[in-house]
C-alpha atoms as a PDB file:
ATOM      1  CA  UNK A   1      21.739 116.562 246.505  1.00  0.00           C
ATOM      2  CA  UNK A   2      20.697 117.512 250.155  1.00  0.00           C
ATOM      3  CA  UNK A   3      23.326 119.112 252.180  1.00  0.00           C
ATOM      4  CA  UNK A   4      22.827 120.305 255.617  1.00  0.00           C
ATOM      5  CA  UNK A   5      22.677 124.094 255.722  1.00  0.00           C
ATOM      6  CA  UNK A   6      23.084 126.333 258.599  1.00  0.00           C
ATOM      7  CA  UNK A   7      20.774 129.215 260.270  1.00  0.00           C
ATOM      8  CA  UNK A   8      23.791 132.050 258.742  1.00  0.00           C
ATOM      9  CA  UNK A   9      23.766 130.492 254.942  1.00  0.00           C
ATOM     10  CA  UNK A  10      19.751 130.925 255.154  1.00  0.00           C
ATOM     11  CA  UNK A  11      19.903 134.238 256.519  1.00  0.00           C
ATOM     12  CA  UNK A  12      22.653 134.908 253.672  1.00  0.00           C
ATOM     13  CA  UNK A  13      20.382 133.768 251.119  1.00  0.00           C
ATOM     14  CA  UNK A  14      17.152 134.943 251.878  1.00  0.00           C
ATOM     15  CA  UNK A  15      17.594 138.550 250.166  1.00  0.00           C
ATOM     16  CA  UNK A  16      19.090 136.189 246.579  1.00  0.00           C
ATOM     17  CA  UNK A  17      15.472 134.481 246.708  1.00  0.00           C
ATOM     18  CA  UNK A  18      13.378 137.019 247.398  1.00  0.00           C
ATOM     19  CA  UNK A  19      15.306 139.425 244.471  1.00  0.00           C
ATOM     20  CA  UNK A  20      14.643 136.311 242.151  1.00  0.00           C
ATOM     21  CA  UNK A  21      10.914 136.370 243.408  1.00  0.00           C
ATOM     22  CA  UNK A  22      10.799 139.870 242.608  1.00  0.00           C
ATOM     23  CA  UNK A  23      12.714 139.856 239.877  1.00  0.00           C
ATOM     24  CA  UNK A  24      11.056 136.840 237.938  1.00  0.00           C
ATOM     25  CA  UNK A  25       7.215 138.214 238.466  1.00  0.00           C
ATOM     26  CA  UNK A  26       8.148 141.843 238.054  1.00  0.00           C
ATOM     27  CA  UNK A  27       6.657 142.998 241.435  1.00  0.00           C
ATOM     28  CA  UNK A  28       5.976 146.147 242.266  1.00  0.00           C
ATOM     29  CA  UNK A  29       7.501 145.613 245.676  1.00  0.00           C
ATOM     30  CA  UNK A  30      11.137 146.062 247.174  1.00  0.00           C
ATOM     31  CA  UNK A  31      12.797 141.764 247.736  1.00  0.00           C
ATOM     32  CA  UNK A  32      13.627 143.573 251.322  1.00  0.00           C
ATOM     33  CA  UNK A  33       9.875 144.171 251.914  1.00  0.00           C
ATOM     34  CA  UNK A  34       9.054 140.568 251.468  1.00  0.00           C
ATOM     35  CA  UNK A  35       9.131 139.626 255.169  1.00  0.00           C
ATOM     36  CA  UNK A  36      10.902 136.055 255.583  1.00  0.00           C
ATOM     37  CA  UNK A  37       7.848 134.120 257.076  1.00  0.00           C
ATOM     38  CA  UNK A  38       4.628 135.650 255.640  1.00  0.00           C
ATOM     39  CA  UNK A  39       2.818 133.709 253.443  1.00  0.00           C
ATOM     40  CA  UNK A  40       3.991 133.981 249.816  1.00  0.00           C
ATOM     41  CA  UNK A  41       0.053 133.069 248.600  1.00  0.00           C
ATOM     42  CA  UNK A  42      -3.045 134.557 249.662  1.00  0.00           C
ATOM     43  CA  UNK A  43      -3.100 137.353 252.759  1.00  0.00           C
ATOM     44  CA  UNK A  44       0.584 137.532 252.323  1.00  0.00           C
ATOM     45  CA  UNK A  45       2.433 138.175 249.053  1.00  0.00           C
ATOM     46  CA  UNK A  46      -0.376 137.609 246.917  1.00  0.00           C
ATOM     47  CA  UNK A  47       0.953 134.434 244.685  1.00  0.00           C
ATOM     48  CA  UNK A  48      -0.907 132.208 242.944  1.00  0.00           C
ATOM     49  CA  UNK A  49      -0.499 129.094 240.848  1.00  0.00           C
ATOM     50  CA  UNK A  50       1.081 130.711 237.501  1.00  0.00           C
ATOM     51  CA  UNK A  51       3.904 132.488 239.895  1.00  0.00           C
ATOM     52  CA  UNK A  52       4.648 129.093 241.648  1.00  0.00           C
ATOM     53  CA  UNK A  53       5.369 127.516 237.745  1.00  0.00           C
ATOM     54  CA  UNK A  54       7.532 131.093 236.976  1.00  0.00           C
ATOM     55  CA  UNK A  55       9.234 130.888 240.169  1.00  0.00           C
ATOM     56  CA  UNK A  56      10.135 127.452 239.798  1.00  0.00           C
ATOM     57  CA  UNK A  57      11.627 128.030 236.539  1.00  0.00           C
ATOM     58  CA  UNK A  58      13.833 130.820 237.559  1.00  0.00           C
ATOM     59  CA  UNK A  59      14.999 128.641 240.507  1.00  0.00           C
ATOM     60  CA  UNK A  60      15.661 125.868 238.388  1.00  0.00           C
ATOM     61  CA  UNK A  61      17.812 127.821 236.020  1.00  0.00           C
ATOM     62  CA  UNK A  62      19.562 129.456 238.663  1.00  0.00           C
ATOM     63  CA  UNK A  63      20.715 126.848 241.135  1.00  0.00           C
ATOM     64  CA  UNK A  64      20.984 123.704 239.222  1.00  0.00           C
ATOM     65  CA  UNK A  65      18.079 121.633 240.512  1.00  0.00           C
ATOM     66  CA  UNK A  66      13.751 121.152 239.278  1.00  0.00           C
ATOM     67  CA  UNK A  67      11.256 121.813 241.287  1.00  0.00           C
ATOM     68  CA  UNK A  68       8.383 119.341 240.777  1.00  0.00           C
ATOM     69  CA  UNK A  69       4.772 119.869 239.995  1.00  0.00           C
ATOM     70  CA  UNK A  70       3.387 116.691 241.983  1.00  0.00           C
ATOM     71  CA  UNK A  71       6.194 117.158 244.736  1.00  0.00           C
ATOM     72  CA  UNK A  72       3.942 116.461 248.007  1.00  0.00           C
ATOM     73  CA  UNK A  73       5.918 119.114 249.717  1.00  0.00           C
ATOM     74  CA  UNK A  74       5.097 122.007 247.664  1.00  0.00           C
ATOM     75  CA  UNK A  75       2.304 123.534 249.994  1.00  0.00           C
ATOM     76  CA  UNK A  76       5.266 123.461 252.791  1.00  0.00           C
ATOM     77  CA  UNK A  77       7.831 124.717 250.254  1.00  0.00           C
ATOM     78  CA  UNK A  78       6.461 127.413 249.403  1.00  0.00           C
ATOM     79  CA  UNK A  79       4.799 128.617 252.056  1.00  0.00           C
ATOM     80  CA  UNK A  80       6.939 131.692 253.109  1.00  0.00           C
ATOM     81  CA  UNK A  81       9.895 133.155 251.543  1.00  0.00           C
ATOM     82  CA  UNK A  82      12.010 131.115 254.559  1.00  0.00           C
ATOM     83  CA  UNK A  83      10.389 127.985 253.460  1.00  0.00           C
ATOM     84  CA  UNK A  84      11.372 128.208 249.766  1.00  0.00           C
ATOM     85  CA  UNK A  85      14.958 129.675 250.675  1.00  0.00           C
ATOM     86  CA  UNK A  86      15.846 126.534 253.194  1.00  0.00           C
ATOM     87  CA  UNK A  87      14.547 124.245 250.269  1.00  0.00           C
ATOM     88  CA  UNK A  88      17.135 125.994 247.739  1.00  0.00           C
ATOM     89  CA  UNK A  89      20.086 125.652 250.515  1.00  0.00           C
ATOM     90  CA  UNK A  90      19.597 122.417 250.630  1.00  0.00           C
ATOM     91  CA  UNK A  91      18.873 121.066 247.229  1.00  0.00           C
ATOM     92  CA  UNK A  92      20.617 123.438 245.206  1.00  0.00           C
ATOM     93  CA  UNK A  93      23.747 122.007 242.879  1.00  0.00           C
ATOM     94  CA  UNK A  94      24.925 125.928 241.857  1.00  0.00           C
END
């Protein structure tokens, strides 16, 4: 289910993601540190593989809709904290 989501309902939803993020990997950093467009892997937030799988999960479970393994997008979905929020707005079922 895509829907079309607007610039305010991102911004709304941004500090639910990155409290899931946080939440679901037990970081030891604040979800209002995470700055919206920095890399979530390498230089920025320091993710790898195993917290893409746990992330998906908790996303999954929490707004109704999987998050694929051999999705082609995946490198642009979760590139930055944005990324993975617009994907959520607009494929979430919850």
């Amino acid at each position: 289910m895509t829907q079309t989501t607007s610039p305010d309902t991102i911004t709304a939803l941004l500090p639910e993601v990155a409290e899931l993020i946080v939440s679901a990997l037990n970081l030891e950093v604040a979800p209002g540190e995470i700055e919206p467009d920095a890399p979530l892997f390498g230089d920025g937030l320091g993710l790898d593989s195993i917290d893409v799988l746990e992330i998906a999960l908790v996303i999954s479970k929490r707004y109704g809709f999987q998050l694929r393994s051999d999705n082609e997008d995946n490198i642009r979905i979760f590139s930055s904290l944005r990324a993975l929020t617009i994907h959520i707005a607009g494929q979430r079922t919850k």
